[in-house]
PDB file of N, CA and C in Angstrom:
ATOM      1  N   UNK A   1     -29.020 -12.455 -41.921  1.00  0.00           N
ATOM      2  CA  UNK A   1     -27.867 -11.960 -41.189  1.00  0.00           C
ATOM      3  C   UNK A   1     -28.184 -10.591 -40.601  1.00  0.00           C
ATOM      4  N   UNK A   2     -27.980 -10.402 -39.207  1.00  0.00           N
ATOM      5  CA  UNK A   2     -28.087  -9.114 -39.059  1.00  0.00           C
ATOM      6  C   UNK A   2     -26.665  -8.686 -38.790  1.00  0.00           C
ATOM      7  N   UNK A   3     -26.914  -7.192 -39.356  1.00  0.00           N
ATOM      8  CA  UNK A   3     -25.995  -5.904 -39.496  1.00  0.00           C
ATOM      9  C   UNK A   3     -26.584  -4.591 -38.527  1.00  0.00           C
ATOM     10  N   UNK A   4     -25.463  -3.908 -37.909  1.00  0.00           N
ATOM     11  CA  UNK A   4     -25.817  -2.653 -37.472  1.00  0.00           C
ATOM     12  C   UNK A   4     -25.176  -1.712 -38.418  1.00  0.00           C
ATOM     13  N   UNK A   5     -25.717  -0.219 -38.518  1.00  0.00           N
ATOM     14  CA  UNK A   5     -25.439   0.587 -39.473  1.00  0.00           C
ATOM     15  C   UNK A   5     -25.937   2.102 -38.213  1.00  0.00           C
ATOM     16  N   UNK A   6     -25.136   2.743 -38.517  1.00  0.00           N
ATOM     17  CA  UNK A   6     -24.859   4.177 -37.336  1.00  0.00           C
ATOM     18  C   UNK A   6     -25.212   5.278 -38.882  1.00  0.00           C
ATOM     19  N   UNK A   7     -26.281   6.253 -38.486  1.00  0.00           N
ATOM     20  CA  UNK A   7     -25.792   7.350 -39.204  1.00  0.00           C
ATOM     21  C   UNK A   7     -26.168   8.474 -38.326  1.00  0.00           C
ATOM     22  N   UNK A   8     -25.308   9.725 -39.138  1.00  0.00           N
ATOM     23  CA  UNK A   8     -25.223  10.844 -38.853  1.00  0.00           C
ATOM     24  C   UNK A   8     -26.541  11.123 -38.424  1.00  0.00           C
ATOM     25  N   UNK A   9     -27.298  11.939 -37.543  1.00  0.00           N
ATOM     26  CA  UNK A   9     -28.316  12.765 -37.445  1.00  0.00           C
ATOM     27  C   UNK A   9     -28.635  14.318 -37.010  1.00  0.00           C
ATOM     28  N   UNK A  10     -28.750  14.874 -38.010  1.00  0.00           N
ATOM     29  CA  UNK A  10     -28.484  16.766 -37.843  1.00  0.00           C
ATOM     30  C   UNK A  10     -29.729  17.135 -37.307  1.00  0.00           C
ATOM     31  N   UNK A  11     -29.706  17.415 -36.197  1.00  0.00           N
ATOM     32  CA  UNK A  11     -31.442  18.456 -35.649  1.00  0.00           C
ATOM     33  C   UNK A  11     -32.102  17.907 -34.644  1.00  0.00           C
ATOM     34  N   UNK A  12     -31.488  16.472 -34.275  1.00  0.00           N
ATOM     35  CA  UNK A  12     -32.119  16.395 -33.229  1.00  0.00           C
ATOM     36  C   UNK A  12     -31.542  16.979 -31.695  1.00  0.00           C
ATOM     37  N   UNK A  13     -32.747  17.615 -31.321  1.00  0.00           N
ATOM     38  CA  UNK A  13     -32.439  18.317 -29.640  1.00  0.00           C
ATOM     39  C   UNK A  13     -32.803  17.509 -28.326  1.00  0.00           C
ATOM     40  N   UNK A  14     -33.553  16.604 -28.327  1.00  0.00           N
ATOM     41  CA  UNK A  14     -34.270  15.872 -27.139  1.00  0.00           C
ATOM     42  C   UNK A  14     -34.597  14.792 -27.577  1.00  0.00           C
ATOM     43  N   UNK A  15     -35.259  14.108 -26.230  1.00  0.00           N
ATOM     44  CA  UNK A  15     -35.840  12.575 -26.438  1.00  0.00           C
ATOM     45  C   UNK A  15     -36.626  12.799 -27.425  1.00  0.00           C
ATOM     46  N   UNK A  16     -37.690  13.886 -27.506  1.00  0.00           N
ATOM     47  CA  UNK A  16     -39.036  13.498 -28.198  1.00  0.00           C
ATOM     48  C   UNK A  16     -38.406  13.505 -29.536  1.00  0.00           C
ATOM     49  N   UNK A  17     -37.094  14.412 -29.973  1.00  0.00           N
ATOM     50  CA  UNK A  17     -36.449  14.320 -30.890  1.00  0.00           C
ATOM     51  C   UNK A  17     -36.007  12.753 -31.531  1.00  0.00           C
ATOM     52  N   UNK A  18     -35.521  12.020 -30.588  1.00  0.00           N
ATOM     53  CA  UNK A  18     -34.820  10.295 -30.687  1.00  0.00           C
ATOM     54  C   UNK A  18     -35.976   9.322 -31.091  1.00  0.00           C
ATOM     55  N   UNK A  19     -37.380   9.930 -30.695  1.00  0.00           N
ATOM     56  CA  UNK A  19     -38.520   9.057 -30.620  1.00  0.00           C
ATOM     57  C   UNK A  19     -38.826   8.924 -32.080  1.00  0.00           C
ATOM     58  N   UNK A  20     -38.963  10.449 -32.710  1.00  0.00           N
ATOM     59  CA  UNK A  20     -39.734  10.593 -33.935  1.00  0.00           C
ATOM     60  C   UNK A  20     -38.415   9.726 -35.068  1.00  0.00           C
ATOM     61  N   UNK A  21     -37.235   9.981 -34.510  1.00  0.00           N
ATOM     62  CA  UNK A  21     -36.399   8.902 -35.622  1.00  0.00           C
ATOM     63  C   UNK A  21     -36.489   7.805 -35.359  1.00  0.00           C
ATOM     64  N   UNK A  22     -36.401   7.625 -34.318  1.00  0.00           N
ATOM     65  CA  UNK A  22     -36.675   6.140 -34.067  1.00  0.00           C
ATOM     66  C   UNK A  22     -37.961   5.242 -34.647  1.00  0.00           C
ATOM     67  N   UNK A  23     -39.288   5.840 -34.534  1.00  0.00           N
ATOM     68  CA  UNK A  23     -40.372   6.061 -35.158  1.00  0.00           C
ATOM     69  C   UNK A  23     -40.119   5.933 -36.648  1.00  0.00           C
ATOM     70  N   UNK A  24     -39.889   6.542 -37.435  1.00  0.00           N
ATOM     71  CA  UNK A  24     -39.477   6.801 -38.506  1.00  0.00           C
ATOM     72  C   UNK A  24     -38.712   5.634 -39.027  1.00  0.00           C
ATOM     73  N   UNK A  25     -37.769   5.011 -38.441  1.00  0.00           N
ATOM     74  CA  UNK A  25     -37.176   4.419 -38.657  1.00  0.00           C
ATOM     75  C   UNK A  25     -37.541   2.409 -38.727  1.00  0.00           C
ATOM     76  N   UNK A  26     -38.764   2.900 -37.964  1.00  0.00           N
ATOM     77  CA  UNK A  26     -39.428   1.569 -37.787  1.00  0.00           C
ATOM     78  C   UNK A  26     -39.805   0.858 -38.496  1.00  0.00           C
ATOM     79  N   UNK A  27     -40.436   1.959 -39.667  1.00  0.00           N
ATOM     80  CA  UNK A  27     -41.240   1.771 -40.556  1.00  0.00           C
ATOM     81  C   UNK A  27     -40.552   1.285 -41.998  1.00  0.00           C
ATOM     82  N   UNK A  28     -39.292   1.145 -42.067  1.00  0.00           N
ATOM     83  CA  UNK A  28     -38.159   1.048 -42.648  1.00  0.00           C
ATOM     84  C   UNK A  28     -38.184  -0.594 -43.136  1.00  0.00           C
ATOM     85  N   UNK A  29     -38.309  -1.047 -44.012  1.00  0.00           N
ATOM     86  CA  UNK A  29     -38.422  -2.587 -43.867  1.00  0.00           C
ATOM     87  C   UNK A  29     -36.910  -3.338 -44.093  1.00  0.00           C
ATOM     88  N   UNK A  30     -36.594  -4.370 -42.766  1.00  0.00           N
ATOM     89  CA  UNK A  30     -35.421  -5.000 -42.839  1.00  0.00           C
ATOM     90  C   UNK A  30     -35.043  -4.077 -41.280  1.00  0.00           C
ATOM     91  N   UNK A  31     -35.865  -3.220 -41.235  1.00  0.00           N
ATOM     92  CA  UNK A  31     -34.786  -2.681 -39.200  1.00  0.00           C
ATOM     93  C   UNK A  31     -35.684  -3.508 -38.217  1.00  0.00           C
ATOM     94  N   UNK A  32     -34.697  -3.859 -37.731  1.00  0.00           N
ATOM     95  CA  UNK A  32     -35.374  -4.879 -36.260  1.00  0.00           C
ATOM     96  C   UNK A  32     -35.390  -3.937 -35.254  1.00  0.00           C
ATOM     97  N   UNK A  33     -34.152  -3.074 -35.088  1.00  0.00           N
ATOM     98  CA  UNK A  33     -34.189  -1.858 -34.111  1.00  0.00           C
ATOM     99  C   UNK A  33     -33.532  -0.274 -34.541  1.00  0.00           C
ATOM    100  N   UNK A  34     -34.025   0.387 -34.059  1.00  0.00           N
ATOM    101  CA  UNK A  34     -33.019   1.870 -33.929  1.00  0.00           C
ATOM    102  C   UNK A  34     -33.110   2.535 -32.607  1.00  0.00           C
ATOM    103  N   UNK A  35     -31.918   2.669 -32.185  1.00  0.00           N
ATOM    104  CA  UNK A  35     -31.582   3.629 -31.318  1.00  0.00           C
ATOM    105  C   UNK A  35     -30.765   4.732 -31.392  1.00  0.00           C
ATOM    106  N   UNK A  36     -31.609   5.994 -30.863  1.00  0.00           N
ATOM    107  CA  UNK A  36     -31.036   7.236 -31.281  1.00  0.00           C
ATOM    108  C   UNK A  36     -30.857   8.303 -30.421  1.00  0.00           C
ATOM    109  N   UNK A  37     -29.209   8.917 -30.167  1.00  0.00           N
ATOM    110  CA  UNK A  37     -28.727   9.462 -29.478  1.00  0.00           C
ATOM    111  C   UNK A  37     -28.291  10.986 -29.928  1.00  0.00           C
ATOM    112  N   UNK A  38     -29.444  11.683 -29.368  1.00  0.00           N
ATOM    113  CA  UNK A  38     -29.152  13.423 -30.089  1.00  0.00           C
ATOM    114  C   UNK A  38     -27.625  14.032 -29.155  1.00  0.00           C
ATOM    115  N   UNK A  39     -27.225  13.599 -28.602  1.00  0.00           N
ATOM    116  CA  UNK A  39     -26.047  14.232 -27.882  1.00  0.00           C
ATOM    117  C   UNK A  39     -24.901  14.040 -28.736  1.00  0.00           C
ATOM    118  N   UNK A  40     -24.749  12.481 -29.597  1.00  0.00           N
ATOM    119  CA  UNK A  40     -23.685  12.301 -30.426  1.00  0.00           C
ATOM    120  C   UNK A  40     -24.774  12.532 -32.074  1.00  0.00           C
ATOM    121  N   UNK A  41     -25.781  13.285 -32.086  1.00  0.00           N
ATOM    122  CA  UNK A  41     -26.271  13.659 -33.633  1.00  0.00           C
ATOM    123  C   UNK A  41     -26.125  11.934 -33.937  1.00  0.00           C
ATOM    124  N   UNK A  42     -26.434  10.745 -33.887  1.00  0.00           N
ATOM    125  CA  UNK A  42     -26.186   9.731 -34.647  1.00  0.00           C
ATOM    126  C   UNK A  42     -27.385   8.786 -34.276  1.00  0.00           C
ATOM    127  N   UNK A  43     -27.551   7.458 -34.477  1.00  0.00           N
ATOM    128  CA  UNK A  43     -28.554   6.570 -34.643  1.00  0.00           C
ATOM    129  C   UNK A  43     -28.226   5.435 -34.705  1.00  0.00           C
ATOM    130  N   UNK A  44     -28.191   4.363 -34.588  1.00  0.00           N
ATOM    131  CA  UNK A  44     -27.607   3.290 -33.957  1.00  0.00           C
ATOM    132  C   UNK A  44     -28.829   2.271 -34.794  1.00  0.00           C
ATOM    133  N   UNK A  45     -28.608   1.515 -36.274  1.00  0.00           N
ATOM    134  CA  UNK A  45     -30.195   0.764 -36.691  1.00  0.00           C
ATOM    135  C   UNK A  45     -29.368  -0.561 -36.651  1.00  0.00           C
ATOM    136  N   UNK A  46     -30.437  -1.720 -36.157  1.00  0.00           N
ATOM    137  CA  UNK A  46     -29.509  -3.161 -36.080  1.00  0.00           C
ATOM    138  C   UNK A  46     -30.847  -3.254 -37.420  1.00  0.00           C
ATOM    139  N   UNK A  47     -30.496  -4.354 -38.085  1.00  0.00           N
ATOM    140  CA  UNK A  47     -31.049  -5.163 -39.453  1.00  0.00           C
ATOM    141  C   UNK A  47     -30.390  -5.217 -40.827  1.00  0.00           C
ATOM    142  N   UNK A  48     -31.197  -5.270 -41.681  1.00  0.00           N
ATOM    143  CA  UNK A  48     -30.132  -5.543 -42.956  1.00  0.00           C
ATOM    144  C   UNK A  48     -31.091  -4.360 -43.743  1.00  0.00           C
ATOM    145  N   UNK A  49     -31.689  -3.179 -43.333  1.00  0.00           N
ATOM    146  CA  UNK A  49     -31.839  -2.533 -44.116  1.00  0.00           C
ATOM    147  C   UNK A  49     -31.471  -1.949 -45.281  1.00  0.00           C
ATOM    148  N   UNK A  50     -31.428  -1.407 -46.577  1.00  0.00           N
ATOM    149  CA  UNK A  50     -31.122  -0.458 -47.453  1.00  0.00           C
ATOM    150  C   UNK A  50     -30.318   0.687 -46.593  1.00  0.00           C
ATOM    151  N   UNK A  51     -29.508   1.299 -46.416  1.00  0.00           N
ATOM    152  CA  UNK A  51     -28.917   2.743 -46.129  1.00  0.00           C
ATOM    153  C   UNK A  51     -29.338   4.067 -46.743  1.00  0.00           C
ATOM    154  N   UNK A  52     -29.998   3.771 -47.967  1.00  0.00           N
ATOM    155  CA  UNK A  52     -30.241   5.135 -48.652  1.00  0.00           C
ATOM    156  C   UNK A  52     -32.106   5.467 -48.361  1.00  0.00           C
ATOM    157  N   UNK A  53     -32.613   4.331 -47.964  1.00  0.00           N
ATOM    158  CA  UNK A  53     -33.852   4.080 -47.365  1.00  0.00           C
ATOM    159  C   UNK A  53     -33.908   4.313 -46.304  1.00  0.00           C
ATOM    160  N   UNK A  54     -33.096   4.790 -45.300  1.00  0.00           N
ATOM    161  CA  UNK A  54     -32.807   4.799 -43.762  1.00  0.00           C
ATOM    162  C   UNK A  54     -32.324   6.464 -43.856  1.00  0.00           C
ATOM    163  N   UNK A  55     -31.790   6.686 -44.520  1.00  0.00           N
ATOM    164  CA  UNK A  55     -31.501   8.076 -44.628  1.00  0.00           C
ATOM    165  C   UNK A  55     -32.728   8.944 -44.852  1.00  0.00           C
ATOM    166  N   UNK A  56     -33.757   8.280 -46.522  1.00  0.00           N
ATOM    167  CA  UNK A  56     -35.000   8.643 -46.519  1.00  0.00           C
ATOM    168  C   UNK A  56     -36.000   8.898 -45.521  1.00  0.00           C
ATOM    169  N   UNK A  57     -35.897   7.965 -44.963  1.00  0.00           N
ATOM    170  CA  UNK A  57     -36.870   8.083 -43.814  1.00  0.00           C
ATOM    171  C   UNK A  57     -36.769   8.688 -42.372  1.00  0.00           C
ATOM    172  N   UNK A  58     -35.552   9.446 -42.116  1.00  0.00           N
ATOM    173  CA  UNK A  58     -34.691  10.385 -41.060  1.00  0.00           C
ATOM    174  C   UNK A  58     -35.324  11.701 -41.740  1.00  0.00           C
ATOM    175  N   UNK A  59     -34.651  11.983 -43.204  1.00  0.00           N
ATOM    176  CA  UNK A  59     -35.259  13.215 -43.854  1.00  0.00           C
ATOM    177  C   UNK A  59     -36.602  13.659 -44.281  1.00  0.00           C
ATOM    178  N   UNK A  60     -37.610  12.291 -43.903  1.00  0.00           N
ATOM    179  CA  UNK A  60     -39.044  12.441 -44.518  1.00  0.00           C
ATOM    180  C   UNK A  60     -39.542  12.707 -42.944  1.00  0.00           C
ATOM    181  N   UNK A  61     -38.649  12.778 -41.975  1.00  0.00           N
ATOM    182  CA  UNK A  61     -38.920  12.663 -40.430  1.00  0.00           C
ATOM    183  C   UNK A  61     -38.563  14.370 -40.071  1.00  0.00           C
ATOM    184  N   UNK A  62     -37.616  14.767 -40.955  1.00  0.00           N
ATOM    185  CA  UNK A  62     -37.969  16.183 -40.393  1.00  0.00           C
ATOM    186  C   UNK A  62     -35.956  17.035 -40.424  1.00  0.00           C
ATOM    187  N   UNK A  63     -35.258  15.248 -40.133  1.00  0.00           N
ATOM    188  CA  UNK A  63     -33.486  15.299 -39.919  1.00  0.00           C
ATOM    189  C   UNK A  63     -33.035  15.550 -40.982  1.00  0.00           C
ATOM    190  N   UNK A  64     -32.387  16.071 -40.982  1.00  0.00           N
ATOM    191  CA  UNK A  64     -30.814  15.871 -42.131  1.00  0.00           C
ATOM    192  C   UNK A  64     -30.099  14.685 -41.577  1.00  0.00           C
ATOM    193  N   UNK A  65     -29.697  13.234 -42.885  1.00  0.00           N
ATOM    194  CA  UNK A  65     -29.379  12.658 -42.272  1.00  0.00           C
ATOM    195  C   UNK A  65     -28.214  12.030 -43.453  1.00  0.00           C
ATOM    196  N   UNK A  66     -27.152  11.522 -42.942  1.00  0.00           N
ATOM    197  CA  UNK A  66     -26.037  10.888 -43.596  1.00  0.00           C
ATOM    198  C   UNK A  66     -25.355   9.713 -43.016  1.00  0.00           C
ATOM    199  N   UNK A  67     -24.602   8.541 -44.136  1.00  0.00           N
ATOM    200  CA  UNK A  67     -24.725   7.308 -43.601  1.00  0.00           C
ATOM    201  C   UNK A  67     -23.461   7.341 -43.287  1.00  0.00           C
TER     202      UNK A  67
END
């Protein structure tokens, strides 16, 4: 089943900013996609990922991040 799940993202300023979460986020097992929008601070992941694993991997990326 896929699920989308939005979280918070604190610090990002630019694309290259959206890339490295997005990046980050790839690597995440169970995300099919993330898209990430520093204007609304948030992140947009479609799959059935973990949430507290998705947060991990925003904060091992550099973000402060909340689900």
């Amino acid at each position: 089943m896929r699920m989308g799940q939005t979280l918070t993202v604190e610090g990002m300023s630019c694309g290259h900013c959206e890339q490295t979460v997005e990046d980050a986020l790839s690597g995440v097992s169970g995300v099919e996609s993330a898209s990430a929008d520093h204007e609304s601070s948030s992140v947009t992941v479609e799959g059935d990922a973990d949430a507290a694993e998705l947060v991990s991997a925003v904060e091992e990326a550099g973000y402060d991040a909340s689900a």
